[in-house]
C-alpha atoms as a PDB file:
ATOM      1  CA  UNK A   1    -189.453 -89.931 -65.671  1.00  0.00           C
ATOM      2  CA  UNK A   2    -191.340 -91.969 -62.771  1.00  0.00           C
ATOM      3  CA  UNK A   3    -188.647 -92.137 -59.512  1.00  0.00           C
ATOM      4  CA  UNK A   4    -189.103 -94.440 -56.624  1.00  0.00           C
ATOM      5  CA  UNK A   5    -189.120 -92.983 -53.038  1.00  0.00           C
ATOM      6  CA  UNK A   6    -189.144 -94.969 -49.864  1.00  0.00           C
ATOM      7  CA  UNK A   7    -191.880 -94.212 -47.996  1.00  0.00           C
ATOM      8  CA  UNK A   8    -193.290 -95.317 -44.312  1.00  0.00           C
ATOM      9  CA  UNK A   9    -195.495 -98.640 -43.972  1.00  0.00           C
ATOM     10  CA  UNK A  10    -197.396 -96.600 -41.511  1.00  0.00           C
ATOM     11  CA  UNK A  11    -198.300 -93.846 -43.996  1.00  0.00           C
ATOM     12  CA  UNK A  12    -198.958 -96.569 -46.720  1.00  0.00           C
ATOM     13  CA  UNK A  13    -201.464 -98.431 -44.307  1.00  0.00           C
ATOM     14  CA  UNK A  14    -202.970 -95.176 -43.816  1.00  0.00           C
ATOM     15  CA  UNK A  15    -203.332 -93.819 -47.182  1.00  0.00           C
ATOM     16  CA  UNK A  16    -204.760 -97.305 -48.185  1.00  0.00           C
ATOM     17  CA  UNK A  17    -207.670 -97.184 -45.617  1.00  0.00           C
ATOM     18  CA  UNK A  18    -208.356 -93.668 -46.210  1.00  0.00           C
ATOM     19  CA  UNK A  19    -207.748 -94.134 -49.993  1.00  0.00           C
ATOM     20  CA  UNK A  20    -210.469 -96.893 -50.000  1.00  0.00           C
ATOM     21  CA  UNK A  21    -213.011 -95.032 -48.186  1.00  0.00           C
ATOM     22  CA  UNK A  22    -213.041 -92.111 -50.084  1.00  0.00           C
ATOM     23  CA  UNK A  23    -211.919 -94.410 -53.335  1.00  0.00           C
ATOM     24  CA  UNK A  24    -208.524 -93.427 -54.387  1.00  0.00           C
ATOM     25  CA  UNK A  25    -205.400 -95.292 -54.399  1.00  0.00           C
ATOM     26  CA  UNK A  26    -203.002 -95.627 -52.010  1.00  0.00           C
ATOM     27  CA  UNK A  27    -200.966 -92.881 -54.634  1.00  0.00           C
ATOM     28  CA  UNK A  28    -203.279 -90.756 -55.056  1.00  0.00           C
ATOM     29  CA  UNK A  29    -204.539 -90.531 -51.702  1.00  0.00           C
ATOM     30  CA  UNK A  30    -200.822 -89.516 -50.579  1.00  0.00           C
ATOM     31  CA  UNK A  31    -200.554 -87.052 -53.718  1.00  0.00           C
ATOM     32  CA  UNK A  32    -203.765 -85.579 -52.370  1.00  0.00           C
ATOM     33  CA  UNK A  33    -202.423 -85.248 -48.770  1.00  0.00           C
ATOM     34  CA  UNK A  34    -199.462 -83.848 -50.286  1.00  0.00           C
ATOM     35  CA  UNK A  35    -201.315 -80.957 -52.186  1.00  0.00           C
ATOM     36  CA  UNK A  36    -203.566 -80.348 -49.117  1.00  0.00           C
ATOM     37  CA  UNK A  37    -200.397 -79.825 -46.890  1.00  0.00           C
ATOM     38  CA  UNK A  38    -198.697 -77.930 -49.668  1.00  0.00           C
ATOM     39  CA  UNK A  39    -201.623 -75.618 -49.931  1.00  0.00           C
ATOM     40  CA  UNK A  40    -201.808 -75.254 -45.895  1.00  0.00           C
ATOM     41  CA  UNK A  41    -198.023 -74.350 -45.544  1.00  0.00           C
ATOM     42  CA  UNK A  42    -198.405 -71.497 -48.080  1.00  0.00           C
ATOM     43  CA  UNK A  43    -201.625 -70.540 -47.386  1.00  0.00           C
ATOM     44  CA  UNK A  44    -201.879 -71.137 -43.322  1.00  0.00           C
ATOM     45  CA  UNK A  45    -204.183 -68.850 -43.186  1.00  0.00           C
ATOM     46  CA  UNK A  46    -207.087 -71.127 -45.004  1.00  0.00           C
ATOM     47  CA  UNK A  47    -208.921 -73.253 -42.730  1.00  0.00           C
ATOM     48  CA  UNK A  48    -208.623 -77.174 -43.881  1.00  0.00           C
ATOM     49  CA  UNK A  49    -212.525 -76.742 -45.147  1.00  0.00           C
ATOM     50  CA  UNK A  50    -211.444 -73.938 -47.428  1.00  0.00           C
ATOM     51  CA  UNK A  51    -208.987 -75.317 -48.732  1.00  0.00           C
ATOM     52  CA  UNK A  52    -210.717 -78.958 -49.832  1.00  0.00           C
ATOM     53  CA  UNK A  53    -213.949 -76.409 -50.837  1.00  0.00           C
ATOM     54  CA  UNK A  54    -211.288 -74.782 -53.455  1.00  0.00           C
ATOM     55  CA  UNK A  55    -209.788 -77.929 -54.588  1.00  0.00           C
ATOM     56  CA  UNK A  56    -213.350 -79.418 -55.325  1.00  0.00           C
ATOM     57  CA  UNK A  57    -214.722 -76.085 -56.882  1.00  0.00           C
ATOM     58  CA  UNK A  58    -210.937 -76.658 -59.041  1.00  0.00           C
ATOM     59  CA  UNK A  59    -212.301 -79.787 -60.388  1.00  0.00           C
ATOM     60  CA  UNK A  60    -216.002 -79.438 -60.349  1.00  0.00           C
ATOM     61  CA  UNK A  61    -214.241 -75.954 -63.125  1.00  0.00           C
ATOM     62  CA  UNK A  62    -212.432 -78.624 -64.752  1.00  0.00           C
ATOM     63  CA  UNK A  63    -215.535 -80.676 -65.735  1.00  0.00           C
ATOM     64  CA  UNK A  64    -217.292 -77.759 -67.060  1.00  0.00           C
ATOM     65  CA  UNK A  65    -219.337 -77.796 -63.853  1.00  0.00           C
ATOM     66  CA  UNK A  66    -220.148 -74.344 -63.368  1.00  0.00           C
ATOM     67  CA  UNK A  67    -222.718 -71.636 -63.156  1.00  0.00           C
ATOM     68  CA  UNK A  68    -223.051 -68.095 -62.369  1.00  0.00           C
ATOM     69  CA  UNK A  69    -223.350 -67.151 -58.900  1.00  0.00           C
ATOM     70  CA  UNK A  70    -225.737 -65.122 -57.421  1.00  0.00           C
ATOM     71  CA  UNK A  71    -224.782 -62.343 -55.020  1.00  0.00           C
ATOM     72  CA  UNK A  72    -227.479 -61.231 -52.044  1.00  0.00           C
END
């Protein structure tokens, strides 16, 4: 069941310039900052790199994207 929450105009103006440059909605660019800083706060000791490098190796999974990795 969708809720409504009341959010800043200041984060909405954010998340609609960053949203655009890196094309994702205003929504989804706040759900993404959301995950990133949910990550972070149980993880803090991931850099901010790591953590996007997982979340794009999640998805890249999640397409079928994948192949074996060579060690040395």
């Amino acid at each position: 069941m969708p809720r409504s929450i009341k959010l800043s105009d200041e984060l909405i103006t954010a998340a609609t310039a960053t949203g655009k440059a890196l094309h994702r909605s205003p929504p989804r660019q706040i759900e993404y900052w959301a995950r990133i800083g949910k990550i972070a706060e149980e993880n803090p000791d991931l850099s901010l790199g790591l953590v996007r490098d997982i979340l794009i190796s999640q998805e890249e999974a999640a397409a079928g994207d994948v192949t074996d990795y060579e060690f040395g």
